[in-house]
Protein backbone atom coordinates (compact mmCIF):
# COMPACT_ATOMS: atom_id res chain seq x y z
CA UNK A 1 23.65 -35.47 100.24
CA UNK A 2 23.99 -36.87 96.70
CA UNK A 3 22.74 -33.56 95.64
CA UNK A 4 25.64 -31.45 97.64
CA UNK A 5 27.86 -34.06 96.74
CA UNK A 6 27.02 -33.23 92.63
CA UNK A 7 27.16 -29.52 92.91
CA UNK A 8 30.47 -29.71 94.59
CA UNK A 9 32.06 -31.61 91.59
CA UNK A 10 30.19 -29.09 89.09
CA UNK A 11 31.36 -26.10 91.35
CA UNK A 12 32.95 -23.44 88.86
CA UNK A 13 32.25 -25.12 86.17
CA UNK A 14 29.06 -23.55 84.57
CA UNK A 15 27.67 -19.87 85.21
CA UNK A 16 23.60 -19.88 86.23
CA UNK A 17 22.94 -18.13 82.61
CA UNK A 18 24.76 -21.55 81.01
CA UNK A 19 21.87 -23.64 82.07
CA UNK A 20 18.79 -21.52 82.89
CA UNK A 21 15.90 -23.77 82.09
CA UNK A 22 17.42 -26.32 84.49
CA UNK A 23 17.98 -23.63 87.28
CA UNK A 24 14.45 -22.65 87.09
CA UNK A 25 13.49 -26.61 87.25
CA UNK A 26 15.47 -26.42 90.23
CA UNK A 27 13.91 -23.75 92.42
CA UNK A 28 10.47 -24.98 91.41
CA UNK A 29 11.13 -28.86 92.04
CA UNK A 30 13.10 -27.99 95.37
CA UNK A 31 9.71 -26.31 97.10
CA UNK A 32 7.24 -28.87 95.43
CA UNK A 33 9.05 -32.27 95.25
CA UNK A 34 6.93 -33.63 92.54
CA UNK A 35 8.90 -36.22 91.74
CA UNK A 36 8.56 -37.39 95.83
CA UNK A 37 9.27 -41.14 95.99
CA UNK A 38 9.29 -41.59 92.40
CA UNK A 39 11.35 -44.14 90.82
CA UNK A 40 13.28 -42.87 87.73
CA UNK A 41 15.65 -44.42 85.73
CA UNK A 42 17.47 -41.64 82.93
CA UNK A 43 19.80 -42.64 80.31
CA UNK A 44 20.32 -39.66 79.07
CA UNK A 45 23.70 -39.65 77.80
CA UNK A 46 26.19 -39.36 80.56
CA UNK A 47 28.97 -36.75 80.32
CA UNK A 48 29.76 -33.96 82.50
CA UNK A 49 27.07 -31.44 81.91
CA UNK A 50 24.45 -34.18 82.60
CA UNK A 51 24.89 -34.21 85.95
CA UNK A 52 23.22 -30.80 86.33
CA UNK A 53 20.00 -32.66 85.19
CA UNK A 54 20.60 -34.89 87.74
CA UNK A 55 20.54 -32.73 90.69
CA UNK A 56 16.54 -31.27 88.94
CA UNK A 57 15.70 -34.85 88.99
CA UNK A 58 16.96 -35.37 92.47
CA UNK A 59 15.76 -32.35 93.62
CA UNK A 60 12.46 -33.17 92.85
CA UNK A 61 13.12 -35.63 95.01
CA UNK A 62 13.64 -38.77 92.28
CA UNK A 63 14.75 -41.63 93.54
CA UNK A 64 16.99 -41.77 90.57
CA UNK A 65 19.15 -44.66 88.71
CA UNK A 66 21.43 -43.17 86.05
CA UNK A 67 21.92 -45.86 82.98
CA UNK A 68 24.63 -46.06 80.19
CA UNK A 69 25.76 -48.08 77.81
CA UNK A 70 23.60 -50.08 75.98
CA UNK A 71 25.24 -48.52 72.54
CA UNK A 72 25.07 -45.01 73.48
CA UNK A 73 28.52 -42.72 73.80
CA UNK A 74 29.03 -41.81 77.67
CA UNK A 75 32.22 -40.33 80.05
CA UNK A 76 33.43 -43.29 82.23
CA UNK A 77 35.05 -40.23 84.17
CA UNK A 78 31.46 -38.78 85.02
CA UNK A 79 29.90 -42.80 85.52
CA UNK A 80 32.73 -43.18 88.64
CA UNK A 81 32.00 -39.41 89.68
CA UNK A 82 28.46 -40.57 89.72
CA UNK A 83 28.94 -43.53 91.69
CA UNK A 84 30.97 -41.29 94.23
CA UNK A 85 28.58 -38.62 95.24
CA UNK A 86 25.61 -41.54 96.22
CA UNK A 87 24.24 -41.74 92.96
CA UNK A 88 22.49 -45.47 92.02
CA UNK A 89 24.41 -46.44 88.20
CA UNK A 90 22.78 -49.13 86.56
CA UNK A 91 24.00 -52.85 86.68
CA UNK A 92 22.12 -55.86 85.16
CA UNK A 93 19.76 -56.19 88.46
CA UNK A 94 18.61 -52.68 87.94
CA UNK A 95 18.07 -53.02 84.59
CA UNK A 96 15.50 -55.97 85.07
CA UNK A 97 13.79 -53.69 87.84
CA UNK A 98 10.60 -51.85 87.06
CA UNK A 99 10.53 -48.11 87.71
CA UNK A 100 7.48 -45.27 87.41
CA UNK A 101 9.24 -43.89 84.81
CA UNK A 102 12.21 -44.61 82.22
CA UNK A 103 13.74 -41.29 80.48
CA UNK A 104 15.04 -43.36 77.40
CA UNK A 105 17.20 -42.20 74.63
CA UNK A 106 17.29 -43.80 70.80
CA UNK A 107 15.35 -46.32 72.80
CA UNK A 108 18.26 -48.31 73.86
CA UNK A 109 16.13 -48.92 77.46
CA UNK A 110 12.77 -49.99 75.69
CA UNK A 111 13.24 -53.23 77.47
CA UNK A 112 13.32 -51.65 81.09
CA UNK A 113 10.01 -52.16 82.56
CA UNK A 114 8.00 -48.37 83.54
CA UNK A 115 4.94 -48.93 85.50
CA UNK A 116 3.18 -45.40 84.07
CA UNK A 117 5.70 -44.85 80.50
CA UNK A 118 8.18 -43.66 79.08
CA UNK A 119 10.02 -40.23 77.64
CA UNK A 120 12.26 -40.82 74.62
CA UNK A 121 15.03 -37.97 74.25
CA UNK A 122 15.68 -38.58 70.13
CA UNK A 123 14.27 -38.64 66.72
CA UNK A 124 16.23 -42.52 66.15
CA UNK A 125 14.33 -43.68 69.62
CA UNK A 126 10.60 -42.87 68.28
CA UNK A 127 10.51 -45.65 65.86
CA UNK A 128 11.28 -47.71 67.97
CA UNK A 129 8.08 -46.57 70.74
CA UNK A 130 5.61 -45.98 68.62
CA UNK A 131 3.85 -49.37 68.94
CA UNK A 132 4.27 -48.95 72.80
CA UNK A 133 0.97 -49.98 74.42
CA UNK A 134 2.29 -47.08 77.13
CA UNK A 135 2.34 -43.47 77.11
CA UNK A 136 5.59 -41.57 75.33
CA UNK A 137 7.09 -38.31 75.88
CA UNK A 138 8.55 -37.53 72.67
CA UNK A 139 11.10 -34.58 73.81
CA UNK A 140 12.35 -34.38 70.24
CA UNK A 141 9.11 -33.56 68.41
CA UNK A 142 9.00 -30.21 69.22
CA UNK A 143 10.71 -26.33 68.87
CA UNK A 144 12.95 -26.85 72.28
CA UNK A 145 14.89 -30.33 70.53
CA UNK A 146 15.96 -27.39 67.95
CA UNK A 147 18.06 -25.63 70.17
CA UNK A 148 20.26 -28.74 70.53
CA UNK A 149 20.25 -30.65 67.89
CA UNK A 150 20.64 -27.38 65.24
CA UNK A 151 22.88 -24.76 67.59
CA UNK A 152 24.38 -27.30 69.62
CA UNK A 153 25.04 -30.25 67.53
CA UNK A 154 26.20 -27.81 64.91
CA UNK A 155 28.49 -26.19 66.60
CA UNK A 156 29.55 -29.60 68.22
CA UNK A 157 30.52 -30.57 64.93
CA UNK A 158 32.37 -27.41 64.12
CA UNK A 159 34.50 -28.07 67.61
CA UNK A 160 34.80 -31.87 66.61
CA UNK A 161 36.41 -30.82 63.29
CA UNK A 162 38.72 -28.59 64.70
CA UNK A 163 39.78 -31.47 67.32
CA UNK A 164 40.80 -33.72 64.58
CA UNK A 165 42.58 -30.42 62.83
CA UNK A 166 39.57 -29.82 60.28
CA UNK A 167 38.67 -26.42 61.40
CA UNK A 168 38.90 -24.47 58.98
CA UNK A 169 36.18 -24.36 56.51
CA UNK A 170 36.67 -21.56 54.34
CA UNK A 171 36.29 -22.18 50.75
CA UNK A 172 35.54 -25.92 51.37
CA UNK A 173 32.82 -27.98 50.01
CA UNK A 174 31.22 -30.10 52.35
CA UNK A 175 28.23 -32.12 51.48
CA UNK A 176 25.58 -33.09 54.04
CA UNK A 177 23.13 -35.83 54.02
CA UNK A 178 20.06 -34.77 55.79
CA UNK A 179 19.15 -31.09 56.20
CA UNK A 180 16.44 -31.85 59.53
CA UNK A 181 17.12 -30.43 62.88
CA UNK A 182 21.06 -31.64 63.04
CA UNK A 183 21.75 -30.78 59.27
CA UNK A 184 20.30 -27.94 59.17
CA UNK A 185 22.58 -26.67 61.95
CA UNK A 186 25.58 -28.50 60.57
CA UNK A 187 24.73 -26.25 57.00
CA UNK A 188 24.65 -23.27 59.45
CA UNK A 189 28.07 -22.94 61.11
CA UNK A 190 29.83 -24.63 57.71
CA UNK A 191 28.27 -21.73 56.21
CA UNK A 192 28.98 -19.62 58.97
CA UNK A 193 32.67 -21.28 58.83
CA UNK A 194 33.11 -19.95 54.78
CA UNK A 195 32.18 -23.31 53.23
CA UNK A 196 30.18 -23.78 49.93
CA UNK A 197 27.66 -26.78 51.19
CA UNK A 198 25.51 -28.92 49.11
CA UNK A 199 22.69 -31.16 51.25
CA UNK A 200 21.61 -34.21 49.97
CA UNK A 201 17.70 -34.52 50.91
CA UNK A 202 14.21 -34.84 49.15
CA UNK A 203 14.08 -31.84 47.11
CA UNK A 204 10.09 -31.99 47.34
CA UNK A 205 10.20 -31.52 51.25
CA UNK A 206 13.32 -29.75 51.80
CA UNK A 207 14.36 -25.85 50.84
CA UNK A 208 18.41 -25.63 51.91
CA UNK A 209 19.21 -23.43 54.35
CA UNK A 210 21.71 -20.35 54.93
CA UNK A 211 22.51 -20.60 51.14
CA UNK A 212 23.15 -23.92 50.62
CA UNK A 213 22.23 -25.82 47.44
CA UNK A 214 20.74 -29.28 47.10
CA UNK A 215 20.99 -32.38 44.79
CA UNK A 216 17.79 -34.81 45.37
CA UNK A 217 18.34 -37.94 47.44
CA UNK A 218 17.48 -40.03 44.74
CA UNK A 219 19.88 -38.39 42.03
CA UNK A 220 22.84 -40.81 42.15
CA UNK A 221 24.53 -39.25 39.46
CA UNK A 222 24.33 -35.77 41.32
CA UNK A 223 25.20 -37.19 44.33
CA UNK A 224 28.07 -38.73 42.93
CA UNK A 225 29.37 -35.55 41.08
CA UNK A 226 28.72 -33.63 44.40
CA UNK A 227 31.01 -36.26 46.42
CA UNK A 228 34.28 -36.50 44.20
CA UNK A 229 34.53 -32.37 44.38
CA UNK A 230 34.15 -32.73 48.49
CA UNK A 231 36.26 -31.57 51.11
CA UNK A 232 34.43 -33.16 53.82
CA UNK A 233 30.75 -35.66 53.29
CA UNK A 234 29.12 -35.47 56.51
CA UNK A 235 25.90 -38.12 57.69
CA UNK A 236 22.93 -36.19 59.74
CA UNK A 237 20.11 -38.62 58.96
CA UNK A 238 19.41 -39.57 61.95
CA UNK A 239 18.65 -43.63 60.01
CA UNK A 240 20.51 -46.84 60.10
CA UNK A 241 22.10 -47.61 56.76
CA UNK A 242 20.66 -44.51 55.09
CA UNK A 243 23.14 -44.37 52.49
CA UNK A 244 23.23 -47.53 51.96
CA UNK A 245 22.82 -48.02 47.88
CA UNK A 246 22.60 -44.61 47.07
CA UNK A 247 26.30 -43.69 45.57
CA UNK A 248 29.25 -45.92 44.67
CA UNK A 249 30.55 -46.31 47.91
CA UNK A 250 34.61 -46.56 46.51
CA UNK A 251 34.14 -42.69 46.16
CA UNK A 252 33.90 -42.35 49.86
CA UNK A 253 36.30 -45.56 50.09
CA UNK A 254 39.40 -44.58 47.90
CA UNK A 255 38.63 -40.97 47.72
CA UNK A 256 40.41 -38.08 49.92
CA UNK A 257 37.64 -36.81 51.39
CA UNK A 258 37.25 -36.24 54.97
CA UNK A 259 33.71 -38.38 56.25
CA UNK A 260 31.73 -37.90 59.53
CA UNK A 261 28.64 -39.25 61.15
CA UNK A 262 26.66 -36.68 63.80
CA UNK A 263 24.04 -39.22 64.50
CA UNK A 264 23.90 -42.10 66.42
CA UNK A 265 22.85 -44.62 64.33
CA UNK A 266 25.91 -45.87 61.62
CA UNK A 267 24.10 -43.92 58.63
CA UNK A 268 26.95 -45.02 55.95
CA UNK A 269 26.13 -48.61 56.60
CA UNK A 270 29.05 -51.59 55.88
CA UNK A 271 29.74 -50.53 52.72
CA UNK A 272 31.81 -47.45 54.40
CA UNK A 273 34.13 -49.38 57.39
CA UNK A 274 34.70 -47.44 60.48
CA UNK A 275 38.14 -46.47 59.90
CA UNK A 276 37.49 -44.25 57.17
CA UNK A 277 35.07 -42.37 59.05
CA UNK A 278 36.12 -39.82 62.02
CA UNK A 279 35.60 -41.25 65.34
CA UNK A 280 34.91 -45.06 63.85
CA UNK A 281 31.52 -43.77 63.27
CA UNK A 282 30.19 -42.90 66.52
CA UNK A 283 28.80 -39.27 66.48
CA UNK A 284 31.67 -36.73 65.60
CA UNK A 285 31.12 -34.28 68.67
CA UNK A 286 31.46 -36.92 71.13
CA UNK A 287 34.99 -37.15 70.77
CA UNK A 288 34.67 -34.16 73.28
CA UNK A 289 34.49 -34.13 76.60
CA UNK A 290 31.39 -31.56 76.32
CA UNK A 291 29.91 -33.07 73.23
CA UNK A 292 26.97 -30.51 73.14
CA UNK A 293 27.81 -27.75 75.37
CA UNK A 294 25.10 -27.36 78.16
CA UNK A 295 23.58 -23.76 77.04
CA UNK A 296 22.40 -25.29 73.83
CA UNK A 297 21.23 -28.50 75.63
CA UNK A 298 19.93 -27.00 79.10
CA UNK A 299 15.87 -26.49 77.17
CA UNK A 300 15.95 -30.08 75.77
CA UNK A 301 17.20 -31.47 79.28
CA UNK A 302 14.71 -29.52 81.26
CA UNK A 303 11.82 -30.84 78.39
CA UNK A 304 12.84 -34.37 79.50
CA UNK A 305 12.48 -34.28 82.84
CA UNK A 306 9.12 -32.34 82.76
CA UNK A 307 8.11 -35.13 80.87
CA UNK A 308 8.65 -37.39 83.32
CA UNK A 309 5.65 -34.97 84.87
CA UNK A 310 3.52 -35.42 82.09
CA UNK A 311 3.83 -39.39 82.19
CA UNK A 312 3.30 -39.29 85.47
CA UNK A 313 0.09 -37.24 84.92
CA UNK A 314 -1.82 -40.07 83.36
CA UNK A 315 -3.34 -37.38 80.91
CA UNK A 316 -1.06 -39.27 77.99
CA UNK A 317 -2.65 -41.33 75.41
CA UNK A 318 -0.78 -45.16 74.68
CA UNK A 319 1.72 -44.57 71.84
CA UNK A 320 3.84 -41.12 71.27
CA UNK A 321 3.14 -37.84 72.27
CA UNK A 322 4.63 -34.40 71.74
CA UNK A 323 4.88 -31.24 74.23
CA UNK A 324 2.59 -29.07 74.21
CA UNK A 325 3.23 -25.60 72.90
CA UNK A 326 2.42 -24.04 76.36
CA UNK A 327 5.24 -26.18 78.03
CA UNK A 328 7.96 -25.71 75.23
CA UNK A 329 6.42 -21.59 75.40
CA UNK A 330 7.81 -21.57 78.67
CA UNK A 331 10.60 -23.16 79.08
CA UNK A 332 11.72 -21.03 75.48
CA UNK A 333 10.84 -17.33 77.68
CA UNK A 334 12.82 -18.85 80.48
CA UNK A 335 15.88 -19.23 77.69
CA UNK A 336 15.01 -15.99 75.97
CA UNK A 337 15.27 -14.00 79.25
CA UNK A 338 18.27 -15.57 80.95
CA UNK A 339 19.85 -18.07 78.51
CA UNK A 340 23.58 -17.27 77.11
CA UNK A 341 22.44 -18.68 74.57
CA UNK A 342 19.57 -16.27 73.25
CA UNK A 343 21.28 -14.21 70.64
CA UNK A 344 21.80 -17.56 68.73
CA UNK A 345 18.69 -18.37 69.15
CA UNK A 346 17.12 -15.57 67.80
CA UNK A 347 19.24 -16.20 64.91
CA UNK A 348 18.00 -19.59 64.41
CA UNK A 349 14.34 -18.69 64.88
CA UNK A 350 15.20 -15.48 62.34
CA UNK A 351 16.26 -18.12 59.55
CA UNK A 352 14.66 -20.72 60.47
């Protein structure tokens, strides 16, 4: 019922080719039920297109509690939505519960007991489970985390610009700390957008994408020069406090440029307060209600939930552990063939 009751309040909202790794999930887990009697708790980050990972989980047959919270954006919209189609939402009992598996995000549910591990969803959330004495899906250390966190959280902020009445980039100089996964898709659609970027990084590790140019993390004087002549200083770290010490922060402070975060940790740090930064700091594109738009984050959702698999598996070493090519492989030919979304990534994997 829960799962009717899910696809009814998704009905005509996404087309099959919007989310194909998850649809494939779907016919699979429906005739195999591998998840049969399984306990899993997911905080993925609730907002609307979550739910279609939701109804893989469930029809799996997961018994599944949704978390939230716990310092991580979410749509109290989709939590009550939730909560009216059947589906268990996390209160302070379940969170002292113990479940067979915990899909985790920047490992803000590291405290909620698993009784065979635990799959962390982000870059931020691996520091903080690589100690564990348990086994750890990593979904983000891999080529399927790409799709999101370049495509999607690029173009998220692109659409989380334009929401604030930033859109238009031509001729603009935006400067981006961090050029990983998320910069490196935030230098794409500026560049794409007609803006003259500059990333901040380690210019022994890092060769700027799509053009850009770069000015060494530890060159305060470039970075300095680069910030008074920006339009827009963007944070894609993915660290706590990363800039922290590395600029006179009154540029930022007094200055007229715009300033965004796109990760989920405050990367500025207190020197910057939260009303000078878009969104008070929390992750531009989740001012949206869509803050990654489900084509680019169908692979990476599917990825998590097969991890659950692989935990479940007991073929995981204690500690973190990546996908293996072979799964990524074919969840990627499932995107390839079907996905929306495969012209861009063909793109991405082009310039990559």
């Amino acid at each position: 019922m829960q799962i009717e009751w899910l696809k009814e309040a998704l009905r005509g909202v996404y087309r099959p080719e919007e989310y194909p790794a998850l649809a494939e999930q779907m016919r699979e887990w429906r005739a195999a039920k591998p998840l049969s009697g399984r306990r899993i708790f997911d905080a993925t980050p609730v907002f609307r297109n979550t739910m279609v990972k939701y109804i893989a989980l469930l029809e799996g047959g997961a018994e599944l509690t949704v978390g939230y919270g716990r310092g991580i954006p979410y749509d109290e919209r989709v939590v009550e939505t939730l909560r009216e189609c059947g589906v268990a939402v996390a209160d302070e009992a379940a969170l002292g519960r113990t479940y067979d598996v915990v899909l985790d995000c920047a490992g803000a549910n590291a405290d909620v007991k698993a009784q065979y591990g635990y799959v962390e969803l982000t870059r931020s959330g691996m520091y903080r489970y690589r100690d564990c004495a348990q086994p750890v899906f990593l979904a983000d250390d891999g080529r399927i985390k790409e799709i999101e966190t370049a495509l999607g959280t690029g173009d998220g902020f692109r659409r989380g610009m334009a929401r604030f009445g930033y859109g238009d980039f031509s001729g603009k100089r935006i400067v981006v700390f961090g050029c990983g996964k998320v910069g490196s898709g935030i230098v794409m659609y500026a560049s794409l957008g007609g803006a003259q970027v500059t990333v901040v990084d380690d210019v022994r590790k890092v060769v700027p994408p799509f053009g850009a140019s770069i000015v060494d993390l530890g060159d305060r004087a470039g970075i300095e020069t680069a910030l008074k002549e920006a339009w827009c200083v963007v944070c894609a770290t993915g660290i706590r406090g990363a800039l922290s010490g590395k600029f006179d922060p009154a540029i930022l402070t007094d200055g007229n440029a715009i300033v965004a975060n796109m990760g989920v940790e405050d990367e500025f740090g207190p020197e910057i307060p939260a009303e000078r930064v878009l969104n008070a700091k929390e992750p531009l594109n989740f001012v949206l209600e869509e803050p990654t738009h489900l084509k680019y984050i169908d692979p990476t959702m599917a990825l998590d939930n097969y991890g659950a698999l692989e935990v479940l598996g007991g073929g995981l070493a204690p500690g973190l552990n990546r996908p293996s090519p072979e799964l990524e492989e074919r969840i990627l030919d499932t995107v390839r063939r079907s996905g929306v979304v495969a012209p861009e990534l063909g793109f991405l994997e082009k310039n990559r």
